[in-house]
C-alpha atoms as a PDB file:
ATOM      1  CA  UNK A   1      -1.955   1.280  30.958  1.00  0.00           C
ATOM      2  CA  UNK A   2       0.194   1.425  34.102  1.00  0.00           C
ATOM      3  CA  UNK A   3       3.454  -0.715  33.828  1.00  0.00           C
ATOM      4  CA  UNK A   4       6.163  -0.750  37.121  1.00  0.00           C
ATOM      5  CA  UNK A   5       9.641  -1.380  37.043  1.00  0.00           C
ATOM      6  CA  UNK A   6      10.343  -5.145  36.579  1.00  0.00           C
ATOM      7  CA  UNK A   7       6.957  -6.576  35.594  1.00  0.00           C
ATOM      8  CA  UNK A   8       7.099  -9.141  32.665  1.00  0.00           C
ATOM      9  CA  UNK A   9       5.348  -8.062  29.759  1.00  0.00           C
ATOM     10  CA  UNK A  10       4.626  -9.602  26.509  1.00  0.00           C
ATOM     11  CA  UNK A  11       5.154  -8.080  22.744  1.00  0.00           C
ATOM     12  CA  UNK A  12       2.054  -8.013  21.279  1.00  0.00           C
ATOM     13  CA  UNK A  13       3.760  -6.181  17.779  1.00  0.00           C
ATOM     14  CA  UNK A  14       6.686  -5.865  16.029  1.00  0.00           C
ATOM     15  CA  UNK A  15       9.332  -7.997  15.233  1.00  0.00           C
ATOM     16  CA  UNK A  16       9.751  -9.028  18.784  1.00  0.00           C
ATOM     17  CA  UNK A  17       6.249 -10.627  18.668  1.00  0.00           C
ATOM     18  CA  UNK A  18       5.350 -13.591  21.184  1.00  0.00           C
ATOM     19  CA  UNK A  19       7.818 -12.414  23.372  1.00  0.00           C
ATOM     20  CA  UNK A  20       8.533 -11.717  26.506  1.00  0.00           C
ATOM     21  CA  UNK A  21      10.563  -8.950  28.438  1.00  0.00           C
ATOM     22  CA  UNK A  22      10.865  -6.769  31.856  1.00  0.00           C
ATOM     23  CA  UNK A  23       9.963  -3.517  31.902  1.00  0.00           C
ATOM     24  CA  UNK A  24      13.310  -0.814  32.962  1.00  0.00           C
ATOM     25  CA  UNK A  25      11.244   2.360  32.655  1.00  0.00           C
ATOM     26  CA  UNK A  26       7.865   3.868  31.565  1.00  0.00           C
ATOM     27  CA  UNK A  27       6.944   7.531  30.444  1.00  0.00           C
ATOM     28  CA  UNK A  28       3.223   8.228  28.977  1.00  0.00           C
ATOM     29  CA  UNK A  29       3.762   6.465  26.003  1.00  0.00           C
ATOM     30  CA  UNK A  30       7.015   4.552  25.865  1.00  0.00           C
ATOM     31  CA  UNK A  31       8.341   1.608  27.985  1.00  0.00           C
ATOM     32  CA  UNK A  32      11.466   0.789  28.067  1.00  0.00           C
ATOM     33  CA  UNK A  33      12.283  -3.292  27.648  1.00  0.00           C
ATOM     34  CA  UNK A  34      14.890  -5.458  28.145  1.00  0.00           C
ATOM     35  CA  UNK A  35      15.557  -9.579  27.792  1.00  0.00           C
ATOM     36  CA  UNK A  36      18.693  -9.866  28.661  1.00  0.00           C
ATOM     37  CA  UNK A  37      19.905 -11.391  25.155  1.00  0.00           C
ATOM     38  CA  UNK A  38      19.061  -9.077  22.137  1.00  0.00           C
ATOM     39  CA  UNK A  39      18.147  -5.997  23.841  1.00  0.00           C
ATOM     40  CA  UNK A  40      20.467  -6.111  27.074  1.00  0.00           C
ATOM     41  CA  UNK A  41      20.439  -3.463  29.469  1.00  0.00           C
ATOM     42  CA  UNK A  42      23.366  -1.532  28.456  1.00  0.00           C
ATOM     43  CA  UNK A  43      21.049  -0.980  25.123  1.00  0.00           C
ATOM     44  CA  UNK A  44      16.905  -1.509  25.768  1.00  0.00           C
ATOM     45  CA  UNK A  45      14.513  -1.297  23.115  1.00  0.00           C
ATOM     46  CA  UNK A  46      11.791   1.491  23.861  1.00  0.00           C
ATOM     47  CA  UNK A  47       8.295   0.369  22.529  1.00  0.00           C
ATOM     48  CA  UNK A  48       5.202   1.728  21.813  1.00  0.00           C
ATOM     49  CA  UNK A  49       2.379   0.379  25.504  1.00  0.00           C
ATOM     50  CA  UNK A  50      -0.174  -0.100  23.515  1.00  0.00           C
ATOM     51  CA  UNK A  51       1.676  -2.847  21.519  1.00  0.00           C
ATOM     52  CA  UNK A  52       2.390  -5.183  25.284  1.00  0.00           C
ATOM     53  CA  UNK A  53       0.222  -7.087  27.112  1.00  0.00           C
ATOM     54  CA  UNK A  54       0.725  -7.070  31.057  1.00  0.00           C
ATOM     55  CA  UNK A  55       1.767 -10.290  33.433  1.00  0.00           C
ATOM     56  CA  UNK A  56       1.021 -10.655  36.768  1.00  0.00           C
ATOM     57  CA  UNK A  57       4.518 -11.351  37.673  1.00  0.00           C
ATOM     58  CA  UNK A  58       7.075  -8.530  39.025  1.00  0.00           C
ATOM     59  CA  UNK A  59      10.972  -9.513  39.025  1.00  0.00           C
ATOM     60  CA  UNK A  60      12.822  -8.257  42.121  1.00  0.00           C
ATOM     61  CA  UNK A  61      15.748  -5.401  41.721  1.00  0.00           C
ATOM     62  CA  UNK A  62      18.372  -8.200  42.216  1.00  0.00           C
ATOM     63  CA  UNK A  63      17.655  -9.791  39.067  1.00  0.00           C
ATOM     64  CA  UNK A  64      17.673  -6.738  37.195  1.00  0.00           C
ATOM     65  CA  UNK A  65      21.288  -6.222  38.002  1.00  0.00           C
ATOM     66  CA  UNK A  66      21.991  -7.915  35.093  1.00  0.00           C
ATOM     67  CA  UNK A  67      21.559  -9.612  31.851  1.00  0.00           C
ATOM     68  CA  UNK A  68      22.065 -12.761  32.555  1.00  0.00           C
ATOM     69  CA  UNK A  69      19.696 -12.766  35.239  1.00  0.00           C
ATOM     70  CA  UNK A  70      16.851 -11.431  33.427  1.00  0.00           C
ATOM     71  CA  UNK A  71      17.246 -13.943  30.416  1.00  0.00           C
ATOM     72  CA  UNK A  72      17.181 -16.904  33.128  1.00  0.00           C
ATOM     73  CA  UNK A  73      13.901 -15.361  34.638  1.00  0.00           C
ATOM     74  CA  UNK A  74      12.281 -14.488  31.437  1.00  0.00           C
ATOM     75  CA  UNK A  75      13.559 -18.260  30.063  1.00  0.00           C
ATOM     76  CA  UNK A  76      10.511 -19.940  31.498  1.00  0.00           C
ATOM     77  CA  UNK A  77       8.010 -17.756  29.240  1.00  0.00           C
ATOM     78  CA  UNK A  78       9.336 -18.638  26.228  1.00  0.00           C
ATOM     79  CA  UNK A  79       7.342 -21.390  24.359  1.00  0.00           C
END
């Protein structure tokens, strides 16, 4: 599965289940995620791409700048 930088992505597994977070980096088998509140980018949670589903949507490099930013952007996700 091919993630980018900034796309939205939802936890399919884990404890993080049902939710949602951007994408900071991708390698063959790992993405790296962050939502701005429990996994912040100064420490992202690296997870397993076959356990996220894909969104459509693709935050600019502004918000990633920082946390607060991403958990406003990701806010309208959650349920």
């Amino acid at each position: 599965m091919d993630f980018m930088r900034g796309q939205v992505v939802k936890s399919l597994a884990g404890r993080d289940k049902r939710n949602f977070f951007v994408v900071l980096h991708c390698d063959e088998k790992y993405v790296t995620i962050a939502d701005g509140v429990l996994h912040k980018l100064e420490k992202p949670k690296k997870k397993n791409s076959r356990h996220l589903a894909v969104t459509n949507t693709v935050l600019s490099d502004d918000i990633l700048e920082n946390n607060k930013r991403i958990h406003n952007a990701l806010r309208q996700y959650s349920a």
